[in-house]
Protein backbone atom coordinates (compact mmCIF):
# COMPACT_ATOMS: atom_id res chain seq x y z
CA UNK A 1 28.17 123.17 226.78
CA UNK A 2 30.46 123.30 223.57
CA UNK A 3 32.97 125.66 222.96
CA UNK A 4 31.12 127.74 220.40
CA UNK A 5 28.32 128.22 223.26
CA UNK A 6 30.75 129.29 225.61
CA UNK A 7 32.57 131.74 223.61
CA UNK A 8 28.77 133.14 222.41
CA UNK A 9 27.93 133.76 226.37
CA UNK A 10 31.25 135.14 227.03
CA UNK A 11 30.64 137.49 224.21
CA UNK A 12 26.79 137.81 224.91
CA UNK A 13 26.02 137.19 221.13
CA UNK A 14 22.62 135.55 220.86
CA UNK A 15 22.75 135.36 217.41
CA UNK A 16 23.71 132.41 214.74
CA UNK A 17 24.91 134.69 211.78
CA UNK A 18 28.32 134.62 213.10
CA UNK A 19 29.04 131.01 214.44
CA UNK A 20 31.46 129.95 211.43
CA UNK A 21 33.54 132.80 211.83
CA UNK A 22 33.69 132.26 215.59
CA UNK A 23 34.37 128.30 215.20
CA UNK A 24 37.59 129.54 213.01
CA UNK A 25 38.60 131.94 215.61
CA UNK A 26 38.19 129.09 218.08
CA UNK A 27 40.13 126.53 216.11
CA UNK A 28 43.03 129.15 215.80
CA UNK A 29 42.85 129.65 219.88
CA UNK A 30 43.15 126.18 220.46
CA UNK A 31 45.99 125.57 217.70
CA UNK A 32 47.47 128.52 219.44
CA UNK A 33 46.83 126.68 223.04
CA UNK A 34 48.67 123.79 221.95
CA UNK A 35 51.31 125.50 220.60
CA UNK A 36 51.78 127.34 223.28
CA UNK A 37 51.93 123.92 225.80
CA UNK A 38 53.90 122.24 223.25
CA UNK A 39 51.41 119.56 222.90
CA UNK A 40 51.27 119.23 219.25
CA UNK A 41 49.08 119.62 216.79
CA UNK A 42 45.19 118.32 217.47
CA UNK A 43 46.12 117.18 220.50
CA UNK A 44 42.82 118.61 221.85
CA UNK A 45 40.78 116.56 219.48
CA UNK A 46 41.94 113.30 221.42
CA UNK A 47 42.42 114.86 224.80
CA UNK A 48 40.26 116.83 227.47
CA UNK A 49 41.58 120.59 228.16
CA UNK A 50 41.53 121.45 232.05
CA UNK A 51 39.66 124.32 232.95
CA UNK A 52 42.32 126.81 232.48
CA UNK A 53 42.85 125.79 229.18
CA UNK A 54 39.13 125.99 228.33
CA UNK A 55 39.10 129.34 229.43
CA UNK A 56 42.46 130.93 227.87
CA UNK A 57 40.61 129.29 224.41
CA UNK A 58 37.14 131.24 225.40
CA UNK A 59 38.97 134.43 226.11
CA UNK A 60 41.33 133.95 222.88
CA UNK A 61 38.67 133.09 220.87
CA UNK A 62 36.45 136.38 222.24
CA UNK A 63 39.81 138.36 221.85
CA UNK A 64 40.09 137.43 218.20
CA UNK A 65 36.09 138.11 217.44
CA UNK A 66 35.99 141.38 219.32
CA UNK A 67 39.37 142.53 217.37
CA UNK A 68 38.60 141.17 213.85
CA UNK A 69 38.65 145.12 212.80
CA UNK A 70 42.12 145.30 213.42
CA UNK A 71 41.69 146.95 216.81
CA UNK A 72 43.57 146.46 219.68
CA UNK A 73 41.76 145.70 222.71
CA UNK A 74 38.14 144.93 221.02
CA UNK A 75 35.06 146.12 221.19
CA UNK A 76 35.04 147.90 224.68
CA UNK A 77 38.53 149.15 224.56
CA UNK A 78 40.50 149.99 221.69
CA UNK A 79 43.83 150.53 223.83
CA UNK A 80 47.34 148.64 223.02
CA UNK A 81 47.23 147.99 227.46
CA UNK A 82 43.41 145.93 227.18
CA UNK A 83 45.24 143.72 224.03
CA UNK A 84 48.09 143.20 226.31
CA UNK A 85 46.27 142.58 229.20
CA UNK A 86 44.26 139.79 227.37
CA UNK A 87 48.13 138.16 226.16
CA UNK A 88 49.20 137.78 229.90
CA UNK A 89 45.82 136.59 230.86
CA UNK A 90 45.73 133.77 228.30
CA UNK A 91 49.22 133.10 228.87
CA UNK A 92 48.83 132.47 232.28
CA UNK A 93 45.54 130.28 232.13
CA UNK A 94 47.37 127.85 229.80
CA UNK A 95 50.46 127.47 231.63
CA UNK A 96 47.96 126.37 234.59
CA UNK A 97 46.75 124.49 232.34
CA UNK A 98 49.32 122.81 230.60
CA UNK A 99 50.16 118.81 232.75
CA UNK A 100 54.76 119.57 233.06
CA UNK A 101 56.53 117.21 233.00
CA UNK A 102 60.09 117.15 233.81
C-alpha cells in the first residue's frame, strides 16, 4: 500500500479531491524525516524506511492535513497539548527508526 493510501486510511478520507495536497504534505513529512535522521536529502527515494519511520511520515503527514487551518492539534482537538503530543510521537518513531551509527 503507498503512502498516500496509508495516510487516506489513517485519516479515513475516502475521497480523491484532496490527494495532491496530501502527497505535498507527505513529501514535506518525509523531507522532515530525513532531516530529522540526518540522512540527507531524498534519501528515501533510494532507500526503504523501517516501520517506525513509515509511521512518524503517516502521522506527520495526517498532522499537517488535519492542521492546514492553522489549528493546533487538528481536526478533533484544537489544543496546543494534542499538537505537542503528535511532535514527541513523531519524534520518537523516527529515532526508532533512524539505523545509528557510531
Amino acid at each position: 500500500m503507498a503512502l498516500l493510501d496509508k495516510v487516506k486510511a489513517n485519516l479515513i478520507l475516502t475521497h480523491s479531491e484532496d490527494d495532491a495536497l496530501i502527497e505535498g504534505f507527505i513529501d514535506a513529512a518525509i523531507s522532515y524525516a530525513e532531516g530529522y535522521q540526518q540522512l540527507g536529502t531524498n534519501f528515501y527515494s533510494s532507500h526503504e524506511m523501517s516501520k517506525a519511520t513509515e509511521q512518524g511520515v503517516i502521522m506527520l503527514g495526517t498532522h499537517f492535513y488535519e492542521s492546514r487551518d492553522g489549528s493546533t492539534g487538528g481536526f478533533f482537538n484544537n489544543d496546543v497539548r494534542a499538537s505537542d503530543q503528535v511532535w514527541k510521537t513523531v519524534h520518537l518513531l523516527l529515532r526508532m527508526g533512524k539505523e545509528w551509527r557510531v
